[in-house]
C-alpha atoms as a PDB file:
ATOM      1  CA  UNK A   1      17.931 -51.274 -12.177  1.00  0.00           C
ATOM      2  CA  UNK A   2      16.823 -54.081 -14.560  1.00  0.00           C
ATOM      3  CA  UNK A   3      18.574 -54.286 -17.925  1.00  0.00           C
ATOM      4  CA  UNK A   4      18.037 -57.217 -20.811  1.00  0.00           C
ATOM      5  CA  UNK A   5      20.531 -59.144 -22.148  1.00  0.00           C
ATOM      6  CA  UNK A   6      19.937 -60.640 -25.914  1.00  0.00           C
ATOM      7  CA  UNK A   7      23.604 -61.652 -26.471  1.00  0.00           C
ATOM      8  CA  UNK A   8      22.659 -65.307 -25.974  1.00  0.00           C
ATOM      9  CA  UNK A   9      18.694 -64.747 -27.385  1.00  0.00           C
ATOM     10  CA  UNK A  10      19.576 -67.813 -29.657  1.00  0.00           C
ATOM     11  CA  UNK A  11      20.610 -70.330 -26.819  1.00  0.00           C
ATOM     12  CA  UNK A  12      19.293 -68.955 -23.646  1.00  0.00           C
ATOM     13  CA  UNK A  13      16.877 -66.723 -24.539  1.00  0.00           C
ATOM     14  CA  UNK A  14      16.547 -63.027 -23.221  1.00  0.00           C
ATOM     15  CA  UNK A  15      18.313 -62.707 -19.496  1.00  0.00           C
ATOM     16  CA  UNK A  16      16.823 -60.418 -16.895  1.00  0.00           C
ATOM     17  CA  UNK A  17      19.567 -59.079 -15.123  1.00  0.00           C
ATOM     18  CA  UNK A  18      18.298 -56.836 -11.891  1.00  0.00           C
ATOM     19  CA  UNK A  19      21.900 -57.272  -9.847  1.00  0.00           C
ATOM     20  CA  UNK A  20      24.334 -55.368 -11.601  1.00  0.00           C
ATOM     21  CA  UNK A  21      27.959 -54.973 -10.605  1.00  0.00           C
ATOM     22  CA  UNK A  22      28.114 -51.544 -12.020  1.00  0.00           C
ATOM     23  CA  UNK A  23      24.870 -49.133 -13.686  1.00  0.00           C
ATOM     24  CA  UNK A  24      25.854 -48.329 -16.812  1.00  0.00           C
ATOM     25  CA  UNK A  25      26.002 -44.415 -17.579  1.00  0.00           C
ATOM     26  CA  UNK A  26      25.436 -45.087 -21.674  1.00  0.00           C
ATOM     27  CA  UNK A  27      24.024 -47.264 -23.623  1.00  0.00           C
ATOM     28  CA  UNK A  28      27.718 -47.496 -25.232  1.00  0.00           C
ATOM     29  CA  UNK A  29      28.983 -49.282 -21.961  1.00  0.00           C
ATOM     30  CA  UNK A  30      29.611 -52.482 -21.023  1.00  0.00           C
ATOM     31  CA  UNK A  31      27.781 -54.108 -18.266  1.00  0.00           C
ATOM     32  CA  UNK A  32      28.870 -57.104 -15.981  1.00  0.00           C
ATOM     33  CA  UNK A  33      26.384 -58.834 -14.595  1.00  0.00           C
ATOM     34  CA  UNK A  34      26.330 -62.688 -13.099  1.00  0.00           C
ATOM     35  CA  UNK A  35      23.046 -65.118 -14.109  1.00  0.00           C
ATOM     36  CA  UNK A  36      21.160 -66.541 -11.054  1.00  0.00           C
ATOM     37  CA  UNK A  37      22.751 -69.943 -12.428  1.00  0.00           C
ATOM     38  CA  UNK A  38      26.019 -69.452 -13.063  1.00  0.00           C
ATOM     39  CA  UNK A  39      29.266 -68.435 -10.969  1.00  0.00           C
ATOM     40  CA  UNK A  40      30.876 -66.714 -13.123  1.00  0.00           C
ATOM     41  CA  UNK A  41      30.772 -63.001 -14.306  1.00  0.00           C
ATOM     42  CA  UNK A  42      29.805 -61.999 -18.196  1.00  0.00           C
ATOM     43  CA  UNK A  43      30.131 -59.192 -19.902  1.00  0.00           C
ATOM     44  CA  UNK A  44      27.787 -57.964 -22.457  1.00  0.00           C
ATOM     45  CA  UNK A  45      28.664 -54.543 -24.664  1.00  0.00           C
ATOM     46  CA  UNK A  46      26.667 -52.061 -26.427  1.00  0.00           C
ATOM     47  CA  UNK A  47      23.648 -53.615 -28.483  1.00  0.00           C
ATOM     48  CA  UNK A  48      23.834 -56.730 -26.265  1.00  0.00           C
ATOM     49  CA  UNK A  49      21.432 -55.528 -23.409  1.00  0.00           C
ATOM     50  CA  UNK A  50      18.902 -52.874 -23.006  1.00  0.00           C
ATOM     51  CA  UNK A  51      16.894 -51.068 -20.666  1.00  0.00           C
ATOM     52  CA  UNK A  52      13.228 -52.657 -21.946  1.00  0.00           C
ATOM     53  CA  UNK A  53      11.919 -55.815 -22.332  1.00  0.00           C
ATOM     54  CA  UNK A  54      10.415 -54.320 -25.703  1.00  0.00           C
ATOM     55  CA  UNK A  55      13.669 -53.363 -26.975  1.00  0.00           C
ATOM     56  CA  UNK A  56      15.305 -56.312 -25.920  1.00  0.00           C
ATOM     57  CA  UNK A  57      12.522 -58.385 -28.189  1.00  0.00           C
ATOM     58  CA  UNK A  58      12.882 -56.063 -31.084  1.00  0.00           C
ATOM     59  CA  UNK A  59      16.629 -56.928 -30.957  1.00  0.00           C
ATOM     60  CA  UNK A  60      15.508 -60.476 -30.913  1.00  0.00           C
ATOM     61  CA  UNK A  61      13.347 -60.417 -33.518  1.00  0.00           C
ATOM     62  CA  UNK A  62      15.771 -58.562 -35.659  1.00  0.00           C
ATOM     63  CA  UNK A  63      18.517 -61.233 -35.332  1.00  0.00           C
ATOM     64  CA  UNK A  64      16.091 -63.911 -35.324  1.00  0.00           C
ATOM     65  CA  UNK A  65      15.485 -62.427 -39.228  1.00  0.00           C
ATOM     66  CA  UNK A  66      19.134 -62.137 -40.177  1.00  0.00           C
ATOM     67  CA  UNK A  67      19.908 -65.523 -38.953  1.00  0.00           C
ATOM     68  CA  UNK A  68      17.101 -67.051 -40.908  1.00  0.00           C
ATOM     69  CA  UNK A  69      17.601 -64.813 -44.460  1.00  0.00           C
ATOM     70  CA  UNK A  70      21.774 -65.765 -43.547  1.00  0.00           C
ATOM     71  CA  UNK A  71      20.388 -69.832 -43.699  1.00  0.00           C
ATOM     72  CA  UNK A  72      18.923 -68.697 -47.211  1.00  0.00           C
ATOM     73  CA  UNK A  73      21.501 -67.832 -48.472  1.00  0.00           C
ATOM     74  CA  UNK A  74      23.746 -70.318 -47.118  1.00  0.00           C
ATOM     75  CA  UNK A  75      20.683 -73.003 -48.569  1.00  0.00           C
ATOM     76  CA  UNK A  76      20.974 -71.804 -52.103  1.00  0.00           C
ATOM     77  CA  UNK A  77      24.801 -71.859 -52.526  1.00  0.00           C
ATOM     78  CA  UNK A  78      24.559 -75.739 -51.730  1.00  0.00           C
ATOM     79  CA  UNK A  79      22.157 -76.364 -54.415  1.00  0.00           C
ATOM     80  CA  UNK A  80      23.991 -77.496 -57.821  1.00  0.00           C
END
């Protein structure tokens, strides 16, 4: 089963993840999976991966949008 991790979308961009150490049941789960390039185990919980590549970009997109209107704000609170 491929899932889609977007807790790093920021840094590493969205992960495919097809070898998982456990399918989750729920999208409230956790899953543990282990990137191609690393040797260590991660953990990503609910709203952190998803089951499409479309949902995993909507995600993206979303906190892309927050991020940026968050800079805004933070940008007009330095202005005198």
């Amino acid at each position: 089963m491929k899932i889609y991790i977007t807790k790093y979308a920021f840094s590493k961009g969205i992960i495919e993840v097809d070898d998982l150490e456990k399918t989750p049941l729920n999208r409230n789960e956790p899953v543990t999976y282990k990137e191609e390039v690393s040797q260590f185990t991660e953990t990503a919980t609910a709203g952190e991966w998803h089951y499409s590549k479309d949902e995993a970009m909507k995600t993206a997109e979303e906190m892309r949008i927050r991020k940026i209107n968050n800079l805004k704000q933070e940008l007009k609170s330095w202005r005198v």
